[in-house]
Protein backbone atom coordinates (compact mmCIF):
# COMPACT_ATOMS: atom_id res chain seq x y z
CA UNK A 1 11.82 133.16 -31.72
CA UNK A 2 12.39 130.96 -35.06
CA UNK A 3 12.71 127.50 -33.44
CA UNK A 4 12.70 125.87 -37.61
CA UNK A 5 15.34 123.35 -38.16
CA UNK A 6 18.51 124.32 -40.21
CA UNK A 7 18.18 121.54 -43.08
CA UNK A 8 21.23 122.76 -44.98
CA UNK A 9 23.28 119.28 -43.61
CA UNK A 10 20.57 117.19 -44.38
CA UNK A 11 21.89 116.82 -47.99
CA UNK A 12 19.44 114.09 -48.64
CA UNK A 13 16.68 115.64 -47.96
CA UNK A 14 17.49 118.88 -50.09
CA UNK A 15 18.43 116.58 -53.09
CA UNK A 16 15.33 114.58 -52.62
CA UNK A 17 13.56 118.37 -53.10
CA UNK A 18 15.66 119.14 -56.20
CA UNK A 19 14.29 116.27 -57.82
CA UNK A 20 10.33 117.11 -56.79
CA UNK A 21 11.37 120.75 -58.10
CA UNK A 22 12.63 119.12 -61.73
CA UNK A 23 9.95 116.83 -61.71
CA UNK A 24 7.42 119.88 -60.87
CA UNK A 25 8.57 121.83 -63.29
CA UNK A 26 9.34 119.40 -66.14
CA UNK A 27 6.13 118.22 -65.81
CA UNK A 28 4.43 121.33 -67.96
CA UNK A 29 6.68 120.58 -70.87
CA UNK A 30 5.98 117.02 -71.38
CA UNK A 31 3.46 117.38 -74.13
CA UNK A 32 5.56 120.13 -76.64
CA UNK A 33 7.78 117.42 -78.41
CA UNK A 34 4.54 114.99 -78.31
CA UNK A 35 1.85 116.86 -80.35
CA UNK A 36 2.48 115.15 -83.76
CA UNK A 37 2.21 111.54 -81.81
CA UNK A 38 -0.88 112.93 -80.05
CA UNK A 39 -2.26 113.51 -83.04
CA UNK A 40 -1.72 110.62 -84.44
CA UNK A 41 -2.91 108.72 -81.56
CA UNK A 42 -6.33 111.11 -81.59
CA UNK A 43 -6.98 111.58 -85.10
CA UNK A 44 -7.80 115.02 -84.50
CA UNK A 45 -6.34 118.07 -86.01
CA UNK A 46 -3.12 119.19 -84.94
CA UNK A 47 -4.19 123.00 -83.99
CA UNK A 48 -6.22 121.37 -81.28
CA UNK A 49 -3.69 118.99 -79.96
CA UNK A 50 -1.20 122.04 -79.87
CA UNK A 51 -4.27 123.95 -77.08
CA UNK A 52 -2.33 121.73 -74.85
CA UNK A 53 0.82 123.76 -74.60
CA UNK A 54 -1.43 126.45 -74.23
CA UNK A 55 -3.28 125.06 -71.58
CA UNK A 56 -0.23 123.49 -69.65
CA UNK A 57 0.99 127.24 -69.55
CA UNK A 58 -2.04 128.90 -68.49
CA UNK A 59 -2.89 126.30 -65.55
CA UNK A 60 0.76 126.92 -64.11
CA UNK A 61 0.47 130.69 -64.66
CA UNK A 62 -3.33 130.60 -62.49
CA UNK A 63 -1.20 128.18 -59.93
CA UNK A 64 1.74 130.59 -59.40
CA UNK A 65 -1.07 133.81 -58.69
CA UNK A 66 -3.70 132.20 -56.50
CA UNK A 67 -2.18 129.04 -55.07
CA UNK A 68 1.47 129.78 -54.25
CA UNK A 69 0.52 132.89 -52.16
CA UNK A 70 -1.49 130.25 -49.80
CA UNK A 71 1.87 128.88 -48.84
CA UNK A 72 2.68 131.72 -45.95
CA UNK A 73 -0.39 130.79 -44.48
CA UNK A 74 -1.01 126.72 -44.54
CA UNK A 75 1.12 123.77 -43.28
CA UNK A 76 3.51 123.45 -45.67
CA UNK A 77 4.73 120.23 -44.69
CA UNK A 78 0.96 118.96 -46.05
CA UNK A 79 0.22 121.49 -48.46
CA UNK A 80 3.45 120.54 -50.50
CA UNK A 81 2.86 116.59 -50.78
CA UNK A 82 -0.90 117.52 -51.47
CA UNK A 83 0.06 119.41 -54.13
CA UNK A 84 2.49 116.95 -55.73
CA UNK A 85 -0.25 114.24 -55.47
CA UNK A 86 -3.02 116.29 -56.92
CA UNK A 87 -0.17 117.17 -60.13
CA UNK A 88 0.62 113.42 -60.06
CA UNK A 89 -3.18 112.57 -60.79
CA UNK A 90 -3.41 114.63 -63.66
CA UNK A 91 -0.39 112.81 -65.03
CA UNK A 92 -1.89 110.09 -65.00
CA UNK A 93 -5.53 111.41 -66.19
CA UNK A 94 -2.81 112.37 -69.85
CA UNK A 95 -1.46 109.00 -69.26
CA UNK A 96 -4.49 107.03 -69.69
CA UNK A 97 -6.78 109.56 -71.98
CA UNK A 98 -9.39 108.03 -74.14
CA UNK A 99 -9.89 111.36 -75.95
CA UNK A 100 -8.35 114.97 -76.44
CA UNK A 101 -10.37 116.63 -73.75
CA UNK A 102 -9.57 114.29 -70.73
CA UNK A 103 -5.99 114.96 -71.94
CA UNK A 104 -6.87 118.80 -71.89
CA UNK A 105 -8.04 117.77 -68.09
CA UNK A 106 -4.96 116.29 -66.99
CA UNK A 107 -2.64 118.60 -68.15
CA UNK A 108 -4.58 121.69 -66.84
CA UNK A 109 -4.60 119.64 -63.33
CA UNK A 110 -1.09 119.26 -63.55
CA UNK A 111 -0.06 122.67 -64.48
CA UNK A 112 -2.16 123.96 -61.93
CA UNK A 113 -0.88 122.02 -59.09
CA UNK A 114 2.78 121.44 -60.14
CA UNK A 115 3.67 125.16 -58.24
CA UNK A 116 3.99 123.25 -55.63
CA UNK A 117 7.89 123.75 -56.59
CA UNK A 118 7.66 127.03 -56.72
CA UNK A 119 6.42 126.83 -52.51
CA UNK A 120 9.27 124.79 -52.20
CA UNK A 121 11.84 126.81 -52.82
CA UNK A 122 10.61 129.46 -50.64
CA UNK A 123 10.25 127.00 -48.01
CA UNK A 124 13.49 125.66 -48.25
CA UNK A 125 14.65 129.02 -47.25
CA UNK A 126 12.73 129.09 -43.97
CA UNK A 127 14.68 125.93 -43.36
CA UNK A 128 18.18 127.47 -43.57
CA UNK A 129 20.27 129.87 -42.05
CA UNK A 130 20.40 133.25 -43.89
CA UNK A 131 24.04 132.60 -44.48
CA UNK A 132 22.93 128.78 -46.21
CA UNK A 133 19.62 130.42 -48.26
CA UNK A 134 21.03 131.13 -51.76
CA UNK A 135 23.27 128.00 -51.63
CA UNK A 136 20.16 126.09 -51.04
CA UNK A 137 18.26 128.14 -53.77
CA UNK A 138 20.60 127.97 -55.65
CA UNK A 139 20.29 123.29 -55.57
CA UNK A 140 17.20 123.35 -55.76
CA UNK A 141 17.03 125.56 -59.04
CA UNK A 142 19.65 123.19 -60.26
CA UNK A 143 17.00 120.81 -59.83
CA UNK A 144 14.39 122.48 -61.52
CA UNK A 145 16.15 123.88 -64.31
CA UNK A 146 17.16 120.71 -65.37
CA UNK A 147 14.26 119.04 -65.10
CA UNK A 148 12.78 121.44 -67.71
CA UNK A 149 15.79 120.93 -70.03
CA UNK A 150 15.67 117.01 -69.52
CA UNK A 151 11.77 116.93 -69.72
CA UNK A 152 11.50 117.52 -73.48
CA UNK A 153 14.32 115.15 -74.82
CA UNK A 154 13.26 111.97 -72.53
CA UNK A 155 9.13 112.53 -73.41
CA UNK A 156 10.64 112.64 -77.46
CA UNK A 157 13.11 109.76 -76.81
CA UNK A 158 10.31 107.91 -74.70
CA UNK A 159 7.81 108.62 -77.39
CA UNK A 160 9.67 107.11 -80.31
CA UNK A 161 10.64 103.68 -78.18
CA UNK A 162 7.48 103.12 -76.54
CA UNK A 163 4.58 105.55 -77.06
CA UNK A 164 4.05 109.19 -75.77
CA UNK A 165 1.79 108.17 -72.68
CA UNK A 166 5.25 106.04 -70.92
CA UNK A 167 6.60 109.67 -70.21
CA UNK A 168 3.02 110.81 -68.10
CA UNK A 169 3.36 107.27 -66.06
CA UNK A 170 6.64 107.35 -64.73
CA UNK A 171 6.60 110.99 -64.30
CA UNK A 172 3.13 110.67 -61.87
CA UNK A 173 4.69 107.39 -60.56
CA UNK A 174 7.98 109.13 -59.45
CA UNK A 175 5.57 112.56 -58.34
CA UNK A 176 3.66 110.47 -56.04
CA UNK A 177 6.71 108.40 -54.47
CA UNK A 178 8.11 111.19 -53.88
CA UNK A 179 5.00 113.53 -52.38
CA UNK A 180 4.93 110.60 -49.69
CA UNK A 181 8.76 110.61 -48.89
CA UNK A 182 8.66 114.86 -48.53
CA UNK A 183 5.50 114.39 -46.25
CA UNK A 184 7.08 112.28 -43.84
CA UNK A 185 10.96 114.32 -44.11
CA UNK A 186 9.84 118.29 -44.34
CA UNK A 187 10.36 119.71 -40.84
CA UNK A 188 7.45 121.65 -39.47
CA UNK A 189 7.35 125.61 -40.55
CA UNK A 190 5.54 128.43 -38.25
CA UNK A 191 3.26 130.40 -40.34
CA UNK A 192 0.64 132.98 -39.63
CA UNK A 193 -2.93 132.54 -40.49
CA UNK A 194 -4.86 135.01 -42.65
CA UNK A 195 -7.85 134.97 -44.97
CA UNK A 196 -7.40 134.34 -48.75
CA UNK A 197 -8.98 137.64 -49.73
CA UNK A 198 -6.22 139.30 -47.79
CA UNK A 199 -3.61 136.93 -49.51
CA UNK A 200 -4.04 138.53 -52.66
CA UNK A 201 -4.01 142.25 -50.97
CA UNK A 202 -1.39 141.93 -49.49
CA UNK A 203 0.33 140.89 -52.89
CA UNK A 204 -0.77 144.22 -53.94
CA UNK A 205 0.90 145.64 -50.76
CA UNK A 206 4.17 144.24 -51.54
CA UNK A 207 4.08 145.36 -54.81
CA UNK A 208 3.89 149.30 -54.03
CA UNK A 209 6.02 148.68 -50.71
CA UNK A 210 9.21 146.59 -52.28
CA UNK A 211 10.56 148.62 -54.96
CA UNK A 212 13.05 146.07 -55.80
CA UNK A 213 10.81 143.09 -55.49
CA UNK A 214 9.18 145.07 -58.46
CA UNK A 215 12.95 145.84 -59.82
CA UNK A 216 13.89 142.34 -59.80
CA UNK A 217 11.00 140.79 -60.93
CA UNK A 218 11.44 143.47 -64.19
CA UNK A 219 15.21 142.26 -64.67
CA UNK A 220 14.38 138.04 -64.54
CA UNK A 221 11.46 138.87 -66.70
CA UNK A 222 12.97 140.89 -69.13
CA UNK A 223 16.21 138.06 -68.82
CA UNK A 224 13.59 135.39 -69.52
CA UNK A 225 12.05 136.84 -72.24
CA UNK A 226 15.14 137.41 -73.58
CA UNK A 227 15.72 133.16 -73.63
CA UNK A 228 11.91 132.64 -74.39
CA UNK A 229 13.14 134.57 -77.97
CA UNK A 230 15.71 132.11 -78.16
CA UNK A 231 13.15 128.70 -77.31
CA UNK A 232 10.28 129.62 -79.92
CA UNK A 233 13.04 129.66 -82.52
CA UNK A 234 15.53 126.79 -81.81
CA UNK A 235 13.35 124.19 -83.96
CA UNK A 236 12.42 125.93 -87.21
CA UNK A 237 16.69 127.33 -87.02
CA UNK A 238 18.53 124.34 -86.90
CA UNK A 239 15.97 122.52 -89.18
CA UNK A 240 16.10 125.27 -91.79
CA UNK A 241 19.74 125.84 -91.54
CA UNK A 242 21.26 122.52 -90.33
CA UNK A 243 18.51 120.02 -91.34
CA UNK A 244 18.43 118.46 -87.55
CA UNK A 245 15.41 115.99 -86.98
CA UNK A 246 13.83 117.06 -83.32
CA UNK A 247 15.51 114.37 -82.02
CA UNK A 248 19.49 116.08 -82.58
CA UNK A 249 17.69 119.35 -81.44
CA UNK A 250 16.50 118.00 -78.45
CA UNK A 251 20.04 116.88 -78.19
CA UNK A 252 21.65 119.98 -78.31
CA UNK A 253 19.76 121.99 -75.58
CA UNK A 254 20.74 119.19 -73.46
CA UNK A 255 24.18 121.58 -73.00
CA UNK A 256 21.86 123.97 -71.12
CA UNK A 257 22.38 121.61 -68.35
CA UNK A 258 25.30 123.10 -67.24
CA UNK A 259 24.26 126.06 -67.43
CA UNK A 260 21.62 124.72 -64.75
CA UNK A 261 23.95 123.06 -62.36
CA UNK A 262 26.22 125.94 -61.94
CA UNK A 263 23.27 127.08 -59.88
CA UNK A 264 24.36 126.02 -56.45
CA UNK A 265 27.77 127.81 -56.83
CA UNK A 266 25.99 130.59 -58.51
CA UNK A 267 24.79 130.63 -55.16
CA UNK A 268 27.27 130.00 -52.80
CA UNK A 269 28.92 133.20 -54.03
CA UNK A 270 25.34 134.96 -53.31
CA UNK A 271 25.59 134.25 -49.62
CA UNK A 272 28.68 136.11 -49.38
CA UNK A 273 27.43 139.39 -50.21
CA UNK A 274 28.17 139.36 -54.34
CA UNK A 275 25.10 139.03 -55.69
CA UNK A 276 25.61 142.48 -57.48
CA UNK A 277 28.44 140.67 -59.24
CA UNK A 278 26.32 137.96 -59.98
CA UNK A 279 23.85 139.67 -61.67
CA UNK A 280 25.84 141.63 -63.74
CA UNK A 281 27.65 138.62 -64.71
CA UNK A 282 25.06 137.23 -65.42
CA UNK A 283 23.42 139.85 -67.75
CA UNK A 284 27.19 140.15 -69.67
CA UNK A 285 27.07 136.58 -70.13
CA UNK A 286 23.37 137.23 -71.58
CA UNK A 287 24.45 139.64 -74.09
CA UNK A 288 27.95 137.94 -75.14
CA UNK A 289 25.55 135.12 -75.83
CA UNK A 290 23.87 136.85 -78.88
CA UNK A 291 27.27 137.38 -80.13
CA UNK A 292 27.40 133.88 -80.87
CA UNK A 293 23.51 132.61 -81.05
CA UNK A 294 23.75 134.94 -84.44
CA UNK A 295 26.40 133.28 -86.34
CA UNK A 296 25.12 130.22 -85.23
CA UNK A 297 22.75 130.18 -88.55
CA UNK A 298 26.06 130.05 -90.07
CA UNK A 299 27.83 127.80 -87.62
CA UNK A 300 26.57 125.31 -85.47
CA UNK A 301 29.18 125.31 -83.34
CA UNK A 302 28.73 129.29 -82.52
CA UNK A 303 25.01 128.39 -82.30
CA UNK A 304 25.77 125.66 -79.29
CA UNK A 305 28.09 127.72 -77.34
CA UNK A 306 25.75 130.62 -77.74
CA UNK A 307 23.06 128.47 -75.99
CA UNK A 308 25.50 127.56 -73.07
CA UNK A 309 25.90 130.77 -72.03
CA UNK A 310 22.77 132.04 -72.02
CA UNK A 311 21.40 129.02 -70.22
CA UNK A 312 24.44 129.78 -67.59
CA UNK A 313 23.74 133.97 -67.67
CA UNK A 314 19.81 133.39 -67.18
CA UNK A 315 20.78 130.87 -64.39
CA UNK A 316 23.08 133.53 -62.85
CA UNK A 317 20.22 136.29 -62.80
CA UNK A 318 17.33 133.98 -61.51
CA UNK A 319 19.38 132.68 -58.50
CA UNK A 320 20.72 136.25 -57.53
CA UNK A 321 17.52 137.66 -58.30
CA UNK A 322 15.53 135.14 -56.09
CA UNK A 323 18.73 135.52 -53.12
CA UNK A 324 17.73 139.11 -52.98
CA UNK A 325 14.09 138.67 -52.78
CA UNK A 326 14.03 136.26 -49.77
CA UNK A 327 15.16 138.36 -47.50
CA UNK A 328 12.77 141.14 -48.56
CA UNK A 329 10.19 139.34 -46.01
CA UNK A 330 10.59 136.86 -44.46
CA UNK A 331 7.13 136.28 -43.39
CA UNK A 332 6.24 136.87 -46.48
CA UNK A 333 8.95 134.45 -48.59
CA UNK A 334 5.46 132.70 -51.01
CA UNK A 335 3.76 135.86 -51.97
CA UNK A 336 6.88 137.34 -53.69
CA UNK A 337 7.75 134.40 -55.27
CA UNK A 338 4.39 134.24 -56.29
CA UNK A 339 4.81 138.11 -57.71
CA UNK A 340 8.35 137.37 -58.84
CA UNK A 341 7.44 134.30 -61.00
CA UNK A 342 4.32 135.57 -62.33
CA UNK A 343 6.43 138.28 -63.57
CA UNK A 344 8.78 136.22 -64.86
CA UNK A 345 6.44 133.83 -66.53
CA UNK A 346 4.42 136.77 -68.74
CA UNK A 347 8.18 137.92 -69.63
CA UNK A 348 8.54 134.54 -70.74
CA UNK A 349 4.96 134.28 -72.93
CA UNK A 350 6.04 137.75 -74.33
CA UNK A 351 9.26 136.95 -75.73
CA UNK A 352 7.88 133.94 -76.94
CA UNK A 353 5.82 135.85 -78.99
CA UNK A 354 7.72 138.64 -79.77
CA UNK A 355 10.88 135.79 -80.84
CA UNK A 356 7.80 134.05 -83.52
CA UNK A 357 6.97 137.58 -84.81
CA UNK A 358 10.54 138.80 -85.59
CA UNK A 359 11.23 135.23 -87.55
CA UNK A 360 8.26 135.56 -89.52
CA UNK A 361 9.25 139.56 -90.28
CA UNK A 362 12.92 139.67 -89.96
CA UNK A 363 14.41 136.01 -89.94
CA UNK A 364 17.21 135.05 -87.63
CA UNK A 365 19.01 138.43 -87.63
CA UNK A 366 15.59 140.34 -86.33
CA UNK A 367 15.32 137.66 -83.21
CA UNK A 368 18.68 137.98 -82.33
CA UNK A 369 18.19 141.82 -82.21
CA UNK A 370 14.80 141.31 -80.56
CA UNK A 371 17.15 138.90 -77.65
CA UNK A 372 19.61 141.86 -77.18
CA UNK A 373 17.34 144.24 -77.10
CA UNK A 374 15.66 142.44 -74.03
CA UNK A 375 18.77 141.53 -72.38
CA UNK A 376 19.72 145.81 -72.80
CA UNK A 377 16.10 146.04 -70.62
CA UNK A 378 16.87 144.06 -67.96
CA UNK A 379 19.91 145.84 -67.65
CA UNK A 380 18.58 149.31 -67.37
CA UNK A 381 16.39 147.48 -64.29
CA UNK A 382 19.31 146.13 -63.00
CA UNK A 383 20.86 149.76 -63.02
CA UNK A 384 17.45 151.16 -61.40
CA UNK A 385 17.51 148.65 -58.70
CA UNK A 386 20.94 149.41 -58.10
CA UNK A 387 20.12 153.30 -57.46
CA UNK A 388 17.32 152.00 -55.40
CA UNK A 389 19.31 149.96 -53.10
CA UNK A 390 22.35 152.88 -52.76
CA UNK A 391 18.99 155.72 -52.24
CA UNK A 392 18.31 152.85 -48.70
CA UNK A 393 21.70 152.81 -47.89
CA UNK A 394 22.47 156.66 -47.91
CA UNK A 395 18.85 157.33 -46.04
């Protein structure tokens, strides 16, 4: 019998874990708008100081495979603070670096440990009623979401008033504050005990068992990738075309946020059984944002409503996405967010890439193809999953 508290009134509590989930999350994109004042600061070429992108991404991609699967079987309600502190010291080892490689240290530390969002969220669902779980997802992805769009504009504005360590400090301050709050507030979780070798098997098992774990996992990260295309091309379009500094393009994926806080109603709607809907909402509003993101070389206004609606259609896809996969297992509510992320995150790195190639080979009207193209893929998953799901009902 599940004897775990129904948190879904304690609104306090679930806003104080939307802000660990933005800070969590944000916390991996601190250093992108800082490399120039990095290298400035470290006299050392600027290829090396840009490693630590690279190195802030792979941490958090070896954190979501081998340490978010250890949520179904630990103490969550210490594993989680833990966490958070252990990503809160590495902010503060990039804080306080005397050299490039201690900064290399910190931000691998943090990247590694700052999944501890991504047990959160699956946690939070434990903590609900079924009826309350995407409502709940759907808050605390407001709360992540926007802590990734907010991270990059307040390390740049932080950077150019008072230096690009200020960022790192109140970041690991406001990490470790609130590690010790969660510890003492996160109700107490059952959770089954099993070793770490079969952890990672029984990844594997979920993989071949849940076709549309697989299925959804193929549509957020063909969505994502779709966005990534969109992200490792904003800077170089609206400085070639518009002549914005960072700063005023900082400024204008800030409208992404509401994109991000639609989340919660995204996910209201879930819960009552229209999280078909959602998604294919969501993947219309995908492609009707290309419509706009390509005359937006022409027009910035195009170019800003363009990036509103993707923000809002990707928001739509990851909460219905993540509604559907949490009640897959429930035993098991870690491990396929561990698969679905992971997924999600290489569809991210590949569109990333694949956005850079088709500037450098097709300008503006190749990436917007490239965008659509990957949007049209995550549809035809969408459609398979779809198939799937009527193939359980009819059996």
């Amino acid at each position: 019998m599940n004897t775990s508290p129904d948190i879904s009134q304690d609104k306090t509590l679930l806003w104080l874990m939307a802000l660990a989930c933005g800070l969590c999350a944000g916390a991996n994109y601190y250093c992108q708008p800082l490399i120039n004042s990095i290298h400035t600061y470290f006299q050392v070429p600027e290829s090396q100081v840009a490693l630590t992108v690279t190195f802030a991404q792979v941490s958090y991609a070896l954190g979501l495979l081998f340490i978010v699967p250890v949520g179904d079987t630990v103490n969550k309600t210490k594993f989680i603070p833990l966490l958070m502190f252990l990503a809160a010291f590495g902010l503060f080892l990039c804080a306080f670096s005397v050299n490039l490689p201690m900064l290399w240290i910190g931000t691998i530390m943090t990247g590694l440990f700052s999944v501890a969002a991504q047990i959160l969220i699956p946690f939070a669902t434990m903590s609900v009623k079924p009826e309350k779980m995407g409502e709940v997802v759907g808050l605390l992805m407001s709360g992540l979401l926007v802590g990734i769009l907010l991270s990059t504009s307040l390390a740049g504005l932080l950077s150019n008033l008072y230096g690009w360590q200020l960022i790192y400090i109140i970041s690991g301050v406001l990490m470790m504050g609130l590690a010790i709050i969660l510890k003492k507030r996160l109700p107490h979780i059952p959770t089954v005990r099993m070793a770490y070798g079969k952890i990672l098997h029984s990844m594997l098992q979920l993989i071949r068992q849940e076709k549309r774990l697989v299925y959804r996992a193929l549509i957020g990260a063909s969505a994502f990738a779709a966005m990534s295309v969109l992200f490792s091309t904003i800077a170089v379009l609206l400085g070639s075309s518009f002549g914005l500094p960072d700063v005023a393009v900082g400024l204008v994926t800030l409208i992404g946020v509401f994109g991000a806080l639609s989340t919660k109603k995204i996910g209201k709607i879930a819960d009552r059984g229209h999280g078909k809907l959602i998604t294919w909402a969501g993947l219309s509003l995908l492609a009707v944002s290309w419509s706009f993101l390509y005359f937006g070389a022409q027009y910035l206004w195009s170019y800003i409503i363009g990036f509103g609606l993707i923000n809002l259609g990707l928001a739509s896809v990851h909460t219905s996405n993540q509604n559907v996969i949490f009640h897959l297992r429930p035993d098991a509510k870690s491990r396929l967010n561990a698969v679905y992320m992971t997924s999600y995150f290489i569809g991210g790195a590949c569109g990333s890439a694949l956005g850079i190639y088709a500037w450098h080979h097709g300008g503006w009207s190749m990436s917007c193809l490239v965008g659509l193209t990957l949007v049209l893929c995550s549809a035809c998953f969408a459609w398979l999953d779809q198939q799937h799901l009527r193939r359980q009902q009819l059996a």
